[in-house]
Protein backbone atom coordinates (compact mmCIF):
# COMPACT_ATOMS: atom_id res chain seq x y z
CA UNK A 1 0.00 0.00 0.00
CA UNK A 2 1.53 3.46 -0.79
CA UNK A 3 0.09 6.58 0.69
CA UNK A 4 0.05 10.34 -0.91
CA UNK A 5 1.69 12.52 1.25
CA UNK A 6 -0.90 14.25 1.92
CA UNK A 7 -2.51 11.27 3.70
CA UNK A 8 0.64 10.59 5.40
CA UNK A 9 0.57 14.54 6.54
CA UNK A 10 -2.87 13.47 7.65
CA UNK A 11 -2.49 10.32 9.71
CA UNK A 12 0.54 12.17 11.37
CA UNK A 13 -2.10 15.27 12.10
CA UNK A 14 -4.57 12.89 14.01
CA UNK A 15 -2.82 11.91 17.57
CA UNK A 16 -3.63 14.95 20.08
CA UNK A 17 -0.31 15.55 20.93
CA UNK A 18 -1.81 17.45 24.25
CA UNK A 19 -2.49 14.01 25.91
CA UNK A 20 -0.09 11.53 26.80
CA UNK A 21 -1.57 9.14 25.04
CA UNK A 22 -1.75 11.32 22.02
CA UNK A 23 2.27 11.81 22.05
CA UNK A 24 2.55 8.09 22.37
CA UNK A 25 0.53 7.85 19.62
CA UNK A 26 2.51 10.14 17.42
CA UNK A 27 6.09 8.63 18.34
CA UNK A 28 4.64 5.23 17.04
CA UNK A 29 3.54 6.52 13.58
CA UNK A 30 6.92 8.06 13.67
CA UNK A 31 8.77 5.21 14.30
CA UNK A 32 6.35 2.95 11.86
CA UNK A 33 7.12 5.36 8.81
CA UNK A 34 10.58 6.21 9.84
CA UNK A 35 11.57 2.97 9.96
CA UNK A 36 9.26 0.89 7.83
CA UNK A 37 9.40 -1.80 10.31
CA UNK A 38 5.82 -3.72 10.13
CA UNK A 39 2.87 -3.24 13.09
CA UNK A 40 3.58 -6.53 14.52
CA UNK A 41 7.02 -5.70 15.10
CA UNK A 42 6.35 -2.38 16.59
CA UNK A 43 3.98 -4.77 18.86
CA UNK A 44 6.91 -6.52 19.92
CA UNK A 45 8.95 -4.01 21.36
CA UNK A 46 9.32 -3.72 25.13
CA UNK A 47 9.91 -0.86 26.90
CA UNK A 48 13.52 -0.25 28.80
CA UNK A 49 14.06 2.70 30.65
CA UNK A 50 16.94 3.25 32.56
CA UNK A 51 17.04 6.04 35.27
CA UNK A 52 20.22 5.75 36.96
């Protein structure tokens, strides 16, 4: 499936990036069309944060 970019411009435009949540959201599109790594693999990856 290709997208216009104006449909990407879109799908990027929907998470409200006032909510956590929202930003979440966003940083997964991001990574999914940054990347081009598939949904199921994006599924997969587990959180490691680190505050030392």
């Amino acid at each position: 499936m290709i997208l216009e970019h104006a449909e990407i411009t879109k799908i990027m435009a929907a998470p409200d990036m006032r909510t956590p949540a929202g930003y979440r959201n966003r940083i997964i599109l991001e990574i999914l069309y940054d990347t081009g790594i598939r949904a199921a693999e994006m599924a997969a990856v587990k959180p490691v944060i680190s505050i030392s």
